[in-house]
Protein backbone atom coordinates (compact mmCIF):
# COMPACT_ATOMS: atom_id res chain seq x y z
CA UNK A 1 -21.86 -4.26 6.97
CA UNK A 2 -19.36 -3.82 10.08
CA UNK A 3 -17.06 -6.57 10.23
CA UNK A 4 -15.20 -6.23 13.62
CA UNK A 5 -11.70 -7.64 14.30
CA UNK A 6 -10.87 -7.92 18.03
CA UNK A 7 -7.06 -7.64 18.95
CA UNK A 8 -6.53 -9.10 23.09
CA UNK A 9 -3.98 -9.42 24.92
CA UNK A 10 -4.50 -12.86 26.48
CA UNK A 11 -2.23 -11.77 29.11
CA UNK A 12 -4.11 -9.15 30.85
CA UNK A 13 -6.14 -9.98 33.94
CA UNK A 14 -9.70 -10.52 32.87
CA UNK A 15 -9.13 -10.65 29.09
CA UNK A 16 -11.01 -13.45 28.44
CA UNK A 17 -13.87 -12.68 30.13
CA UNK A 18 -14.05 -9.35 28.87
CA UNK A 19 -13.48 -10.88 24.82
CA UNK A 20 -16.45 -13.13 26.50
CA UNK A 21 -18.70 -10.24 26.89
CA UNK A 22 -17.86 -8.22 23.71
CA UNK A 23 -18.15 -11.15 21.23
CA UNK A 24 -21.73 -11.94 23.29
CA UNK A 25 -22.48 -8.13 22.72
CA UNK A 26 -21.71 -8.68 18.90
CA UNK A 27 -23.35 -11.72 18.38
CA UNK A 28 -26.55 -10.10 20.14
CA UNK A 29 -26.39 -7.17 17.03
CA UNK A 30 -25.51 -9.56 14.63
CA UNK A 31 -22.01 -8.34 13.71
CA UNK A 32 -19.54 -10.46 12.02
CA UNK A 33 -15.78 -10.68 14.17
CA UNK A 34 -12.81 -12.51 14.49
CA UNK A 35 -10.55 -12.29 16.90
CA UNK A 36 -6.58 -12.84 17.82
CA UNK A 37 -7.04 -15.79 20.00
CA UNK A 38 -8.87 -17.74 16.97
CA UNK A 39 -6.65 -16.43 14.22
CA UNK A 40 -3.72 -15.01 13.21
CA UNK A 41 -3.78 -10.97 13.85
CA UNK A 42 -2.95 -10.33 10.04
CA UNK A 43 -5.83 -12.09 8.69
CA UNK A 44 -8.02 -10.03 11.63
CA UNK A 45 -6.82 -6.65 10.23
CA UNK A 46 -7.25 -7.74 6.90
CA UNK A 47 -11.13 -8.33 7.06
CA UNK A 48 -12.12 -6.04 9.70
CA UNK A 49 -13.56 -2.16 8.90
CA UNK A 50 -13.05 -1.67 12.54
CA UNK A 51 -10.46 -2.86 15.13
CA UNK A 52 -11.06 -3.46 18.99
CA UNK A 53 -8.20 -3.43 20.74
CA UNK A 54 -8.28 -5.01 24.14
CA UNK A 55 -5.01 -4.72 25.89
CA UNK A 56 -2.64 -1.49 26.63
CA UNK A 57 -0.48 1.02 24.85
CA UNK A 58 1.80 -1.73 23.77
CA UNK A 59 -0.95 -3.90 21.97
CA UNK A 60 -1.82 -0.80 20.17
CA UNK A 61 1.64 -0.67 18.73
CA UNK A 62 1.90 -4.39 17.73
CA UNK A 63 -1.53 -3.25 15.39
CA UNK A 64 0.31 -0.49 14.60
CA UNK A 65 3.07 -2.81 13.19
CA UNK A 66 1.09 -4.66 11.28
CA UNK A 67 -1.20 -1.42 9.82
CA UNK A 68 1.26 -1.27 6.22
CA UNK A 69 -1.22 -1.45 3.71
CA UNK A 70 -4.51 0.06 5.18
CA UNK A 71 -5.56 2.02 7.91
CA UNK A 72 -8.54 0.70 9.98
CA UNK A 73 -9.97 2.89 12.71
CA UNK A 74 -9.18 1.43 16.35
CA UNK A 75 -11.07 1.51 19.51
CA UNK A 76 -8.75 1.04 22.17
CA UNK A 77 -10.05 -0.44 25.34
CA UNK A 78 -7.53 -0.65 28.17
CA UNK A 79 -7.80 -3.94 30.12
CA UNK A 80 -6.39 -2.40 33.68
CA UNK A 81 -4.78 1.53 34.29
CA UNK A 82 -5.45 4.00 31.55
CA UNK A 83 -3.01 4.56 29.14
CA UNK A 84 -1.96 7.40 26.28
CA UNK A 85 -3.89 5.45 23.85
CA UNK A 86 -5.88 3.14 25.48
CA UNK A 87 -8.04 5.57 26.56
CA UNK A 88 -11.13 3.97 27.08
CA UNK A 89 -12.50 1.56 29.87
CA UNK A 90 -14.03 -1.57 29.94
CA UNK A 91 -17.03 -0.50 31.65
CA UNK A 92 -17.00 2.53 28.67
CA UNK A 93 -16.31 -0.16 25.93
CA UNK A 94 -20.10 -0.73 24.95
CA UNK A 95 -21.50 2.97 25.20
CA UNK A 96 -18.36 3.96 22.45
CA UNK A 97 -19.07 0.85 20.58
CA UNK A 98 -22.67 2.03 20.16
CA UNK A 99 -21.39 5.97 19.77
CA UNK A 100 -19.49 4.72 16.98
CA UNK A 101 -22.16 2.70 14.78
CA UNK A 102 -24.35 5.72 15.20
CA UNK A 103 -21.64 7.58 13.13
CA UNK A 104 -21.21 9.78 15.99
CA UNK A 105 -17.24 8.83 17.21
CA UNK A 106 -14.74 11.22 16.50
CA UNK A 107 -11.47 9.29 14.80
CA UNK A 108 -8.33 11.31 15.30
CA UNK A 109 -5.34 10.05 12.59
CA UNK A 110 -2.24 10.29 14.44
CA UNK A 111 1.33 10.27 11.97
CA UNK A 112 2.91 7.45 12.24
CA UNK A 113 6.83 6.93 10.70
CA UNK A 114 8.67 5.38 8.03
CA UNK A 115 12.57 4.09 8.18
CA UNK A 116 14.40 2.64 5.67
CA UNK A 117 17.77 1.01 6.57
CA UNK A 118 20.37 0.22 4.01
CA UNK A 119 23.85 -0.97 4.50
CA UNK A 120 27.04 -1.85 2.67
CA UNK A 121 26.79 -5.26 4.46
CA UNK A 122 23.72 -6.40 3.89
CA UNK A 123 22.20 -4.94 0.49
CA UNK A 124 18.57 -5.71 1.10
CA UNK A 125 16.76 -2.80 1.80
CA UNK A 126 15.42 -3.11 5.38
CA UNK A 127 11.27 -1.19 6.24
CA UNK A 128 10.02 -0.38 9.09
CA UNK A 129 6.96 1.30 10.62
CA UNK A 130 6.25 3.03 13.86
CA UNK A 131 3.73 5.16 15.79
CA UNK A 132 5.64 5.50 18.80
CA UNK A 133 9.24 6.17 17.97
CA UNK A 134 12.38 4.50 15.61
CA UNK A 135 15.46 4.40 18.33
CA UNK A 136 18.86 3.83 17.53
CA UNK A 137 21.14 3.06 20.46
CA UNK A 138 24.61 1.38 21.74
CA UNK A 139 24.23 -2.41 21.85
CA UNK A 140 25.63 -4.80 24.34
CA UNK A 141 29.86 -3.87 24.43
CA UNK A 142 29.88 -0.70 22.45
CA UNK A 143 31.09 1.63 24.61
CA UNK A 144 30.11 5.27 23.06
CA UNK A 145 28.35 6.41 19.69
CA UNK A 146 28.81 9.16 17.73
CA UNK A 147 25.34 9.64 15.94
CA UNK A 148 25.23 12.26 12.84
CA UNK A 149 21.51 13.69 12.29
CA UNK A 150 20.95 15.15 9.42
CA UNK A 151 17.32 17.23 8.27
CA UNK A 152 16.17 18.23 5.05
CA UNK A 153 19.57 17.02 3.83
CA UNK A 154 21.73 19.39 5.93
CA UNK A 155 23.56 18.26 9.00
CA UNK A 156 21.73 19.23 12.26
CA UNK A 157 24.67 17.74 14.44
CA UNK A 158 26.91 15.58 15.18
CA UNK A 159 27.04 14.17 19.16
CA UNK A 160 28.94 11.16 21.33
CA UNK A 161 26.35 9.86 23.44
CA UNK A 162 24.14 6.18 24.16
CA UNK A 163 22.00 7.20 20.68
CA UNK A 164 18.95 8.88 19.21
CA UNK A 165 15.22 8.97 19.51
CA UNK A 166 13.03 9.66 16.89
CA UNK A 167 9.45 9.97 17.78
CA UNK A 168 6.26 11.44 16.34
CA UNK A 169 4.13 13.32 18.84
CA UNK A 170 2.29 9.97 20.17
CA UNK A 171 5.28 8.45 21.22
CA UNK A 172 6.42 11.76 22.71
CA UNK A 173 5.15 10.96 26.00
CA UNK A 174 7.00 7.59 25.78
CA UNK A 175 10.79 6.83 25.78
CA UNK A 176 11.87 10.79 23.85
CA UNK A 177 9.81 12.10 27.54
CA UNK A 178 12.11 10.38 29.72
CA UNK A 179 15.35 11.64 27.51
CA UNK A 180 14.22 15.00 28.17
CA UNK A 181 11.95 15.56 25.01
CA UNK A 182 9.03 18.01 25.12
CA UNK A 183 5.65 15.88 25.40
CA UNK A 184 3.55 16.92 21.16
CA UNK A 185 -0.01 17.32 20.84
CA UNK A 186 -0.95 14.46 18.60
CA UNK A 187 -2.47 16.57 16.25
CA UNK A 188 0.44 18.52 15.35
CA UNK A 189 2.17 16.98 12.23
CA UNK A 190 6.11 16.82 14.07
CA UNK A 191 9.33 15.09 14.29
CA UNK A 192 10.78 14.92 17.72
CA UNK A 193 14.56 14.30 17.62
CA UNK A 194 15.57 13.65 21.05
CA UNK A 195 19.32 12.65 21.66
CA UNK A 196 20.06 9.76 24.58
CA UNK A 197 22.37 10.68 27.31
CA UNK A 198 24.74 13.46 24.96
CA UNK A 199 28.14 14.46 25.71
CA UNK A 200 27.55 17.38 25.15
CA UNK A 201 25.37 20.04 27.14
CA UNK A 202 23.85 22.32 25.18
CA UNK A 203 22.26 19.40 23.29
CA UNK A 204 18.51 19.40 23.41
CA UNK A 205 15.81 17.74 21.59
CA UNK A 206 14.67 19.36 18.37
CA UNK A 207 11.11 19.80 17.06
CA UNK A 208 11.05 19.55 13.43
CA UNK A 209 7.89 19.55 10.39
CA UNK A 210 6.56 15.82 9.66
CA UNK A 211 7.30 16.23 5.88
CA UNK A 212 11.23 16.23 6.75
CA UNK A 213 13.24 13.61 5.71
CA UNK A 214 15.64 12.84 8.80
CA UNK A 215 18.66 10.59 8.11
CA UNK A 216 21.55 9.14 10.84
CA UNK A 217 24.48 7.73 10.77
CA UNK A 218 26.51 6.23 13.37
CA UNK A 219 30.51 5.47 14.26
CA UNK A 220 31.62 3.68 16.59
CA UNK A 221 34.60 3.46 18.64
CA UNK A 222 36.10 -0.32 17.48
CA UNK A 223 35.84 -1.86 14.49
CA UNK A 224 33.05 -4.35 13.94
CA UNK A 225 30.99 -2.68 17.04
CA UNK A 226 27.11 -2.59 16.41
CA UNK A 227 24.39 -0.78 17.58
CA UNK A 228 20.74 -1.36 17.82
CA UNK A 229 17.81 -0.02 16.02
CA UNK A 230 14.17 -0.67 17.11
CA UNK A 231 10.52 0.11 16.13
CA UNK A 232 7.86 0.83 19.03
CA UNK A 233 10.27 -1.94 20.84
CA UNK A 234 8.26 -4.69 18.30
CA UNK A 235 10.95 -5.23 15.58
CA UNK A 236 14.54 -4.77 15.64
CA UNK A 237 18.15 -4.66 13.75
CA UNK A 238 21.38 -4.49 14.19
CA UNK A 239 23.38 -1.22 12.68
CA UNK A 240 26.60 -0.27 12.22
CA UNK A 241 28.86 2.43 10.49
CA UNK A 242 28.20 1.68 7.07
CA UNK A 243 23.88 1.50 7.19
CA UNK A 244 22.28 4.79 6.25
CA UNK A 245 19.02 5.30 8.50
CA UNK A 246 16.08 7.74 6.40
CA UNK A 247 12.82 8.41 8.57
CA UNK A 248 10.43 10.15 7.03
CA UNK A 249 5.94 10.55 7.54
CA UNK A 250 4.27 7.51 6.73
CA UNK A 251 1.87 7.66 4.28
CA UNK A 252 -0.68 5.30 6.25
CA UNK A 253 -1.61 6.86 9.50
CA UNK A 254 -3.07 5.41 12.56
CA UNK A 255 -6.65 6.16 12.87
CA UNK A 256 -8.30 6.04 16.73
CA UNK A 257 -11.02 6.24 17.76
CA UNK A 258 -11.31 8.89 20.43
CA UNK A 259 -13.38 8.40 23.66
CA UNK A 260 -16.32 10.63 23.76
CA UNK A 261 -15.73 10.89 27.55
CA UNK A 262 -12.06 12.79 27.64
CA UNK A 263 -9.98 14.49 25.93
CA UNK A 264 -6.32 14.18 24.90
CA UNK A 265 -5.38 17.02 28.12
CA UNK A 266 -7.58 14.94 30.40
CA UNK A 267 -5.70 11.99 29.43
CA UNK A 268 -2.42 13.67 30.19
CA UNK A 269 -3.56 14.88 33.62
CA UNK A 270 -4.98 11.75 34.54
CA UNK A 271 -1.65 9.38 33.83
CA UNK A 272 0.76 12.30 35.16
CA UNK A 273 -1.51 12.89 38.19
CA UNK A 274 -1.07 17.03 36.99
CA UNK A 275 -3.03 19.19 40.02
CA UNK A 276 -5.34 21.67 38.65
């Protein structure tokens, strides 16, 4: 029996009336649901065998965020423009709904990450998850970093610049893009280490296999200067010379729910406006 959690972003135009219409749709077919606006979104991913996301690319990342102990298949509706993962419309929402009780839906499982932060400071071992990208960059006053990547356990480089992207290939179309990093077909398994305005020019964002282990540290130029890690831009930390970053493949991926009416290139074309 489907039990359908519904994840809305109350502050999209129309989202109630479109929750309105789905939970109406539901309650026609007898399906069970709960949804965000009744209860708290960890007790909706906890019940549900299938997740309806109405909202945009970043309320796919806040379930993302809270996806650490099971992965549920997500249909993500986008309430407005398309997005990279919101790739299905409202009007589209019902025909996919139906596609996917008739065990016809294709779900794609896209890598998410894993980072562990530890630090001589503060001994508590710091998690965090991410579908999009972990960044670590220059907070508030600090003036410069120098960031040391290493992979596999051997040092890839060390660089003075505003900090370091690391993204899997969903969020390669997100922040590692505008840094200069090559957009990654989601179904690749990839690390994308992208550095953030380098000193240096030969720099350029690196490719590497998912089952890597990629670890940074930073230095800074004062004592007692900081710098600023984040997750999908959802949860974030301060960092500074003596934390010791690891990012590695989660073992949970995100599972979507792909929209039977484009694919992943149309996608692309469509939000970059590509000619053909």
């Amino acid at each position: 029996m489907e039990k359908i959690g519904i994840v809305v972003n109350s502050k999209k135009p129309n989202a109630e009336k479109w929750l309105g219409e789905l939970q109406a749709w539901l309650a026609k077919r007898s399906i069970e649901m709960k949804d965000t606006v009744e209860s708290p979104i960890e007790d909706v991913i906890k019940e549900a065998s299938l997740l309806v996301c109405l909202g945009g690319d970043g309320t796919i990342l806040r379930i993302a965020n809270h996806m650490k102990e099971r992965s549920i298949p997500v249909l993500a509706v986008n309430i407005g423009s398309l997005g990279f993962l919101t790739e299905v419309k409202t009007e589209e929402m019902f025909d996919e709904l139906q596609t996917y009780f008739l065990n016809k839906s294709k779900i794609e499982e896209r890598l998410m990450l894993s980072c562990s932060v530890k630090s001589d400071n503060n001994r508590q071992e710091r998690r965090f998850q991410a579908l999009n990208d972990i960044v670590i960059s220059r907070e508030g006053l600090t003036r410069l970093l120098s960031v040391r990547v290493d992979v596999a356990g051997e040092t890839l480089t060390n660089f003075s610049g505003d900090g370091v992207i690391v993204a899997t290939p969903t969020g390669s179309t997100a922040y590692s893009l505008s840094a200069g990093g090559a957009i990654v077909h989601p179904k690749l398994e990839a690390i994308i280490v992208t550095p953030i305005c380098p000193h240096a020019l030969a720099l350029r964002s690196l490719v590497v296999r998912a089952d890597e282990r990629v670890s940074i540290q930073i230095h800074t130029e004062r004592d007692g200067e900081k710098a600023l890690l984040t997750s999908d831009g959802q949860e974030s930390m301060e960092v500074d010379q003596t934390s010791t970053i690891e990012i590695t493949k989660s073992t949970i991926p995100f599972r979507l729910v792909k929209s039977s009416r484009r694919s992943y290139v149309e996608t692309l074309r469509e939000n970059f406006k590509l000619p053909i």
